[in-house]
Every structure is written in C-alpha cells, then in structure tokens.
Protein backbone atom coordinates (compact mmCIF):
# COMPACT_ATOMS: atom_id res chain seq x y z
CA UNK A 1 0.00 0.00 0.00
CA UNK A 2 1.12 3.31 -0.96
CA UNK A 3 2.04 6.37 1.26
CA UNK A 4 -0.98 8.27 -0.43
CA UNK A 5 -3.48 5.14 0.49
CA UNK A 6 -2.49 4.99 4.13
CA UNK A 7 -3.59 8.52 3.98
CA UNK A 8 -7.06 7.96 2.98
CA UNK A 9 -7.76 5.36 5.33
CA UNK A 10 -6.53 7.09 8.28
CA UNK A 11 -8.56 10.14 7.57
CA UNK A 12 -12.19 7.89 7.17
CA UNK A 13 -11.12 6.15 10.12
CA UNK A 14 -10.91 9.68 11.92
CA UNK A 15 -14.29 10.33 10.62
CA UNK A 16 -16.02 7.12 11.39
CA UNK A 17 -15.03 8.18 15.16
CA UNK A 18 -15.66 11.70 14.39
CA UNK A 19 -18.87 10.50 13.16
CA UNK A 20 -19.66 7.85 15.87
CA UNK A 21 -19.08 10.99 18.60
CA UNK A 22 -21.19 12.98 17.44
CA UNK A 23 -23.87 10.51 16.37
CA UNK A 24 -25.69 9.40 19.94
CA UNK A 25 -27.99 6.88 18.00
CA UNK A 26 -24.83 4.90 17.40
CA UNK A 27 -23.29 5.22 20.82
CA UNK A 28 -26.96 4.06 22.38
CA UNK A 29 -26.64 0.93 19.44
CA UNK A 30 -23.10 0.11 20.89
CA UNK A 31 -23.61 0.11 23.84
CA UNK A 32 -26.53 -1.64 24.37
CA UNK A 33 -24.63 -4.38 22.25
CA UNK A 34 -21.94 -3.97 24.67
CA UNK A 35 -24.37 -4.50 27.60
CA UNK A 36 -26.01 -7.36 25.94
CA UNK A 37 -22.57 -9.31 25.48
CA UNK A 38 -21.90 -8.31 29.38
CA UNK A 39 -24.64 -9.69 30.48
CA UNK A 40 -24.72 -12.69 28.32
CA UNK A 41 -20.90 -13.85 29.53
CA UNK A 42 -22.17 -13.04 33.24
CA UNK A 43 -24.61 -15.20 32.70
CA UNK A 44 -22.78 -18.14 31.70
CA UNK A 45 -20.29 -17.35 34.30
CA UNK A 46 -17.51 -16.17 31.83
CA UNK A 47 -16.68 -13.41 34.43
CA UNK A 48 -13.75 -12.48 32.86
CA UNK A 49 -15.27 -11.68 29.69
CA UNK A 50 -17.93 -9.76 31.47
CA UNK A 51 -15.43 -7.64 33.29
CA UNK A 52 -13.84 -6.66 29.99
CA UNK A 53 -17.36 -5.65 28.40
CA UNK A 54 -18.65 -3.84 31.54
CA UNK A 55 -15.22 -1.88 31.68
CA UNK A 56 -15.75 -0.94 27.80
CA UNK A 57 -19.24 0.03 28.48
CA UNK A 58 -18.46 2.01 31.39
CA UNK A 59 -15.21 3.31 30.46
CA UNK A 60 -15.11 3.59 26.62
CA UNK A 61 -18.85 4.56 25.82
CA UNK A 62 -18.75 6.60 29.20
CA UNK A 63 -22.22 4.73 29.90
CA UNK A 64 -23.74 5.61 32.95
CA UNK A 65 -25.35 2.66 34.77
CA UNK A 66 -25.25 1.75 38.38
CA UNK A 67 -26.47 -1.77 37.85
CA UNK A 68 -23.43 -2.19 34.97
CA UNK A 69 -20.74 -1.01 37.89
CA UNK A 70 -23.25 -3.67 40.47
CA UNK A 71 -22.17 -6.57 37.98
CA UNK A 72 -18.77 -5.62 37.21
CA UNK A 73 -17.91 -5.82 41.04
CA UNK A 74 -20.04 -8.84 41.26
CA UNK A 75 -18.03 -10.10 38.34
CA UNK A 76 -14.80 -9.42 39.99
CA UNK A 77 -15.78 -10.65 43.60
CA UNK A 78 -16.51 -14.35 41.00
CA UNK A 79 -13.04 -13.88 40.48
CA UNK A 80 -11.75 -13.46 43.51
CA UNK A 81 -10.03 -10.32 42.79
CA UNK A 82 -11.46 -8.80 46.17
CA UNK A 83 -9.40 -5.26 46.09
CA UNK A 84 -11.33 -4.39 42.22
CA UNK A 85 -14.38 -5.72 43.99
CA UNK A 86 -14.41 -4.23 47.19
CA UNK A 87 -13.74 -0.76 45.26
CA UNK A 88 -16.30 -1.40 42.89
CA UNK A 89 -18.93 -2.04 46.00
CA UNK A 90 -17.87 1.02 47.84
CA UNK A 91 -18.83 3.40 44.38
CA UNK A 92 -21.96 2.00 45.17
CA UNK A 93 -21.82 3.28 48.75
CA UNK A 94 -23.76 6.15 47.71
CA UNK A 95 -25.90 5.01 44.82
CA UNK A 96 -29.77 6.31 44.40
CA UNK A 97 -31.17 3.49 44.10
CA UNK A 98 -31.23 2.05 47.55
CA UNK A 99 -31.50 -1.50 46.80
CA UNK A 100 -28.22 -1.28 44.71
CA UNK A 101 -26.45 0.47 47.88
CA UNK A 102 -28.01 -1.95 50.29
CA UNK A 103 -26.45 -4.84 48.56
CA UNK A 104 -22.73 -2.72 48.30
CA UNK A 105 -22.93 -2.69 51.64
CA UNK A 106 -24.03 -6.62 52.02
CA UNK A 107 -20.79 -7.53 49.38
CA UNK A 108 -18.24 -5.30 51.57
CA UNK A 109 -19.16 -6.88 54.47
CA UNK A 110 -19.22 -10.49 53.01
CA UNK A 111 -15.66 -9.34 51.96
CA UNK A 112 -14.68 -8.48 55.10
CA UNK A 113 -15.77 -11.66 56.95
CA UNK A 114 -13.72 -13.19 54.29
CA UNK A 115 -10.99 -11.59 55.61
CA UNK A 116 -11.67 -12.08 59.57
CA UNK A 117 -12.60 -8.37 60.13
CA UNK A 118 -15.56 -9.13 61.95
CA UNK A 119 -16.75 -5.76 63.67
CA UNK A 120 -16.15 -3.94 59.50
CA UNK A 121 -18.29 -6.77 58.66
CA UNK A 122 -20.84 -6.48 61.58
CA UNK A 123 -20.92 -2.81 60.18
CA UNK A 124 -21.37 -2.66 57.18
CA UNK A 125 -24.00 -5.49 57.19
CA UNK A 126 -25.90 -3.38 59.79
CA UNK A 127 -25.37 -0.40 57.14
CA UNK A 128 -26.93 -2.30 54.41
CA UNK A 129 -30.05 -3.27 56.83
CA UNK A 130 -30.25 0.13 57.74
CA UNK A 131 -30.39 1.36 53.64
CA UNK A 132 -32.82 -1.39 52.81
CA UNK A 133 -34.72 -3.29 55.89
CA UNK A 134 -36.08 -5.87 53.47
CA UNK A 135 -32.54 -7.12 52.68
CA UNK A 136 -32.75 -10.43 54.42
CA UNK A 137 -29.29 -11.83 53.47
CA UNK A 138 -27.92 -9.09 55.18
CA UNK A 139 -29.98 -9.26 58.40
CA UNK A 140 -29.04 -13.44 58.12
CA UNK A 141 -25.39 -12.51 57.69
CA UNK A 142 -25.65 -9.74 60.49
CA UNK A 143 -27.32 -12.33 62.79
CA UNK A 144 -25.02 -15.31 61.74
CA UNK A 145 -21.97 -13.22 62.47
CA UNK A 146 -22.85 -11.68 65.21
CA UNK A 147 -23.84 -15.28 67.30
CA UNK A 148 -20.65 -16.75 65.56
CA UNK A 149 -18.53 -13.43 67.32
CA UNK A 150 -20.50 -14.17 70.54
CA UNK A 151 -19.07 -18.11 70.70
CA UNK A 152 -15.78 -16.86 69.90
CA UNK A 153 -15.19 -14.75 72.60
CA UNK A 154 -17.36 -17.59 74.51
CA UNK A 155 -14.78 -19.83 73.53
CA UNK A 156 -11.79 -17.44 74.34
CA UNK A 157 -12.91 -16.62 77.64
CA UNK A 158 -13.26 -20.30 78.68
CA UNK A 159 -9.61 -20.75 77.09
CA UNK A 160 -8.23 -18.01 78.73
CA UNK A 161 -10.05 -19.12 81.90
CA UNK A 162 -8.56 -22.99 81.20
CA UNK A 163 -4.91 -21.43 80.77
CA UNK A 164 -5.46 -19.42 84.03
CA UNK A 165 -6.21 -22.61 85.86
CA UNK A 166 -3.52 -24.34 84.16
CA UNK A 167 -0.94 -21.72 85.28
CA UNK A 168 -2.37 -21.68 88.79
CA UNK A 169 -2.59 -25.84 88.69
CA UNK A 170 1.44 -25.21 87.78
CA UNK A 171 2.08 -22.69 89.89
CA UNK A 172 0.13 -24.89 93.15
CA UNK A 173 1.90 -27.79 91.48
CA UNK A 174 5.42 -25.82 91.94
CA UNK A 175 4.58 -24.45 94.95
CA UNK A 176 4.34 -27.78 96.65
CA UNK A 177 6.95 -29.73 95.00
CA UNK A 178 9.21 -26.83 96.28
CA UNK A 179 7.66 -27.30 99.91
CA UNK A 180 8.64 -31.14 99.47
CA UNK A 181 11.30 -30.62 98.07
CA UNK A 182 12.16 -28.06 101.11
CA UNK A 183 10.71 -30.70 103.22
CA UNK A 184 12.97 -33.54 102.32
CA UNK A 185 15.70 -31.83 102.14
CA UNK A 186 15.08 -30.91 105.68
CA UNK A 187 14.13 -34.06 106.55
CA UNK A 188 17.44 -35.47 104.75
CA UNK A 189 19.61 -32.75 106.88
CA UNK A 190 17.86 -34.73 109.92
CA UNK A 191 18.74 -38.14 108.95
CA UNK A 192 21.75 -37.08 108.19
CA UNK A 193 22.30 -35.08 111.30
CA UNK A 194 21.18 -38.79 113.45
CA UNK A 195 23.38 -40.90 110.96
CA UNK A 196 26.14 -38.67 111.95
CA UNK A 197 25.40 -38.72 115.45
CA UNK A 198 24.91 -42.73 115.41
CA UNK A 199 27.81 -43.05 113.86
CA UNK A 200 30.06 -40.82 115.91
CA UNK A 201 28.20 -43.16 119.08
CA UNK A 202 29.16 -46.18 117.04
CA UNK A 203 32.62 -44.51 116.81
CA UNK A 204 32.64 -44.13 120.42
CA UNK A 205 31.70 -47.21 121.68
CA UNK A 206 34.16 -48.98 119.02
CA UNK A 207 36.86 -47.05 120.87
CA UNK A 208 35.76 -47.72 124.48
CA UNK A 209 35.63 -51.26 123.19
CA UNK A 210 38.67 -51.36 121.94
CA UNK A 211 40.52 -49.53 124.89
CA UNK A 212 38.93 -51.83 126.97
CA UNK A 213 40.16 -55.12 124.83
CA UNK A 214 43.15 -53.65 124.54
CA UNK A 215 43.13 -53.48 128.49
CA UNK A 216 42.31 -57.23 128.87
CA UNK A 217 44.28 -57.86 126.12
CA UNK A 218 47.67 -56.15 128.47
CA UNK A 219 46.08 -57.66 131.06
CA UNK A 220 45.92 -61.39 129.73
CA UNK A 221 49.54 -60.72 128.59
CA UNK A 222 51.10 -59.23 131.45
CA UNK A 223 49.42 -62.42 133.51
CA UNK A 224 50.68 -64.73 130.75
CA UNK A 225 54.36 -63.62 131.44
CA UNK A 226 54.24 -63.35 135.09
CA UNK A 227 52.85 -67.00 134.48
CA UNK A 228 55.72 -67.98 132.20
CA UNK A 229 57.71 -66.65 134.09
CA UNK A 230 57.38 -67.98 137.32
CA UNK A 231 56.59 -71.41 134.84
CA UNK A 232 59.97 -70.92 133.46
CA UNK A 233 61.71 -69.99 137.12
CA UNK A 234 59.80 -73.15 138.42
CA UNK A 235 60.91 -75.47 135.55
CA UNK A 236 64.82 -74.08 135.86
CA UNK A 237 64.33 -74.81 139.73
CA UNK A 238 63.12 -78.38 138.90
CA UNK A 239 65.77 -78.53 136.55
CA UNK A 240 68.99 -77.57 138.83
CA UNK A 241 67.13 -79.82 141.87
CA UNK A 242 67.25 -82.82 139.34
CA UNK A 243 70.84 -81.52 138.21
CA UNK A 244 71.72 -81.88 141.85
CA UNK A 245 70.09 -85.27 142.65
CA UNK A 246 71.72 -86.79 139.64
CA UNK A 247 75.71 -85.13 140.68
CA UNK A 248 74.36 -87.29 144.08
CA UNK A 249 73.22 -90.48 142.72
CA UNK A 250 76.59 -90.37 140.32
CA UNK A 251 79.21 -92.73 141.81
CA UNK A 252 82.50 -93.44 140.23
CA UNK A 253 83.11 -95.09 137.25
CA UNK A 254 84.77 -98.40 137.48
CA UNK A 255 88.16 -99.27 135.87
CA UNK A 256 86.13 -102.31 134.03
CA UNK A 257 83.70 -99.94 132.60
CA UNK A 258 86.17 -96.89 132.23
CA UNK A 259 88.36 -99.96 129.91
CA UNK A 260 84.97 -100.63 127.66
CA UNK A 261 84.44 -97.20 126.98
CA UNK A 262 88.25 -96.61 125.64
CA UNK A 263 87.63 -99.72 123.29
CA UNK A 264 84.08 -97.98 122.37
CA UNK A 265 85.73 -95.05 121.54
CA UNK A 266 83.37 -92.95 124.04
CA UNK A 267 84.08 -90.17 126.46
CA UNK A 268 83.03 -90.09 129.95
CA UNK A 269 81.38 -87.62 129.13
CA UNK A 270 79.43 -88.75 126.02
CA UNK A 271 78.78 -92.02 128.22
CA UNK A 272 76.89 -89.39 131.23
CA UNK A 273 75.04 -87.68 128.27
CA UNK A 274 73.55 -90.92 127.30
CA UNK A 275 73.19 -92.08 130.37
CA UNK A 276 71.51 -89.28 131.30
CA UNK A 277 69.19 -89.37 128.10
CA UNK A 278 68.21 -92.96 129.06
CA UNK A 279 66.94 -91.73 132.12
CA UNK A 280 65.09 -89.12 131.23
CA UNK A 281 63.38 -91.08 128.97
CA UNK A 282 62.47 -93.90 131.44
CA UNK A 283 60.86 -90.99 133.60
CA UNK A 284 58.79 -89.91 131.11
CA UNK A 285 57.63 -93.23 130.58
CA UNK A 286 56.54 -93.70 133.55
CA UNK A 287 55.14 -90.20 134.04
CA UNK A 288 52.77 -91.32 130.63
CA UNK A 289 51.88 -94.81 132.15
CA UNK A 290 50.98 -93.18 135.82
CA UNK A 291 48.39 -90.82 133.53
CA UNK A 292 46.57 -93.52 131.49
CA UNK A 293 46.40 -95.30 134.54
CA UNK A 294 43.75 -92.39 136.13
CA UNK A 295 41.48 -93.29 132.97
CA UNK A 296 38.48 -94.42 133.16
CA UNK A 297 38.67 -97.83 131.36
CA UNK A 298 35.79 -98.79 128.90
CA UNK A 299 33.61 -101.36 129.65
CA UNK A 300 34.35 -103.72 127.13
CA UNK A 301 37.60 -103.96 127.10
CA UNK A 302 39.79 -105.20 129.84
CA UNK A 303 41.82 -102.89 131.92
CA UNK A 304 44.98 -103.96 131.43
C-alpha cells in the first residue's frame, strides 16, 4: 500500500469516530450491544469476559449505569479479585437506588468476613439493613456473624479461663513440690544429722571397746608372762634340783667300765650324756603310764 493510500484510510477512520461521537444513535446501538454481550458472559459465568465488556461500556462509551458497575464488582468478587471488587462495592456506597447500595454494603461486608474483620463486617452489614430493611441476606449474615462473634469470645474466655487454671494448677503444682522438696531436704539434713550422730556413738563405743580389749588384752599378757615366768623360774628350779640329785646319785666309774668305753671309743662324758638321756626317757615313761592309769577304762575292754 502506498504512502498516499495509508492517507485515505486514516482520515475515514478519523471520521467514522468523528462521526460515531457525534452521532448518539450509534453510541446508544453500541452500547446496548456492549451490555447485551456483558450480560450474556455473566450469565454463563464467563466473568472475565464480562469484566472486559462492563469496563468498555463504562469506560469507553462513558455509559452511565449503576447496575453495569453492580455486575462488574459482582463479576470481579466471582473472580476473587477482592481489592477491584471491594472498590467497585464502595462506588456504590452512595448510589440512588437504595437496593443497589443496600447490597454494596451486604458484598463489603461479606468481603470483610472473608478476611476475619468481623466488627467492619458487623458494620457494614448493619449499614446495608439500615439502607434497605427488606434485605434479608444481610440481616441473616448480620445475625449469623454476630452469634458466631459471641461463641468466639465464649470460647476465648473459657480458654483463657482454662490457661489461668492451668498456670495456677502449675504454679500450686510448683509451689508444693518446692515445699517437698524443702521438706525432704530438711528431713534429709535430719537423717543425716542422726546418721552422723549414730555413727560418731558407734565410733565411740568402738573405741571404748577397743581400749577396753586392749586393756584385757595387756592384762591377759602381762598375767601370761608373770605365768611364764614364774613357769619358766619353776621349771629351771626343777631342773637344777634334778641336776643336783643326779651329781648325788653319780658314783665313780669303774676301771672295768672306764676300759669298755676306751675300746668304744666314748668319752666319759658322752657315756653321762647318754646315760643321762636314758633316764630321762624312762621318767617320762613312767610319768605317761601313771596318767593312762587315772582313765576311766571302757567297759568292754579289759583294763589292762
């Protein structure tokens, strides 16, 4: 296409808007086609389309219509685009037609449940009653809410009254344990305090006991010396009297004897020492058969 031919079809496009302007037959015609195709995607829930003819209606052909805005935030709430719909709702806020500002009021507060703000929600759904007292989703909302607020704060005050018991059940619960625990410790120091002092008794007595076994024990050995000794003394007195009995009974040797113990190769001397073995063994002899003889013989066996 030429430079000149561009030309010509920019200016009639100029003057089919020009034209279109000026002409209010044709901006009635598009928009009501504009409205139509609105209201038919609204309808069969194509909300996005419906937001996109609403806006051109509203926007483009400048078409005044509070029920269009109504359905273009009702379009966007279907979408959950909730800021576009709340601020479509609150242009409503002060609509003429009552009915259309009651039910702004009903979607902001529906909104605002959504998003937990209860008392905006309480009021706004009280607003819309107020505007229109024969809107009976809001007075069902208002009512529903308002009970639902009520067990909340029910609720809440029984769980704040449950942790309140809980922290004074734990703080009774600490409180005692700390007065046992003071208790046993105290009754610990106590038993300790006796074990000590039963001990240190124990400890005591041990000592006296042992002083006093010691004494015996001094005692039964200073007794068992004095005994040995004067044993000993006794025995070494018994010994020298039997020393000097046997230098009495000792006669001379003969020469006849004297001879035999030169061809035995045998002292004097060594011939005493025997000699004087032989006899102590003879007297203990007879010492052993002078004791069996004080036994008491059995009876079937003959004494002898």
């Amino acid at each position: 296409m030429s430079y000149k031919s561009l030309i010509i079809v920019f200016f009639g496009l100029f003057a089919s808007i020009d034209v279109l302007a000026t002409d209010p037959i044709s901006k009635i015609a598009n928009a009501n086609e504009a409205k139509e195709l609105a209201m038919d995607a609204y309808v069969n829930h194509k909300f996005e389309d419906a937001v996109k003819y609403y806006t051109y209606l509203l926007d483009s052909l400048d078409y005044d219509s509070d029920e269009a805005r109504l359905n273009r935030a009702h379009a966007y709430f279907q979408l959950k685009d909730t800021i576009n719909a709340f601020d479509g709702y609150r242009s409503l806020s002060t609509a003429e037609n009552k009915e259309i500002r009651s039910t702004a009021f009903l979607q902001m507060g529906n909104l605002s449940e959504q998003q937990k703000e209860y008392e905006n929600a309480l009021s706004y759904f009280k607003e819309a009653l107020k505007t229109n007292p024969a809107n009976q989703e809001a007075r069902y909302n208002y009512e529903l809410l308002k009970k639902k607020m009520k067990e909340q704060e029910k609720q809440q005050q029984n769980q704040d009254n449950k942790d309140q018991q809980g922290q004074d059940k734990e703080g009774q619960e600490k409180k005692e344990s700390e007065e046992q625990d003071n208790k046993e410790g105290k009754d610990g120091d106590k038993q300790k305090e006796q074990e000590n002092q039963d001990k240190s008794q124990e400890d005591k007595e041990g000592k006296q006991d042992k002083e006093k076994q010691d004494a015996e024990d001094n005692k039964e050995g200073k007794e068992g010396e004095e005994k040995s000794d004067a044993e000993q003394k006794k025995q070494q007195e018994q010994q020298n009297q039997e020393a000097k009995e046997g230098k009495k009974d000792e006669q001379p040797m003969e020469p006849s004897t004297r001879e035999k113990l030169q061809q035995m190769n045998v002292s004097e001397e060594k011939a005493k020492m025997i000699l004087e073995a032989l006899r102590n063994k003879e007297a203990q002899y007879f010492q052993q058969m002078r004791k069996k003889a004080t036994e008491k013989p059995k009876s079937n066996k003959p004494d002898w």
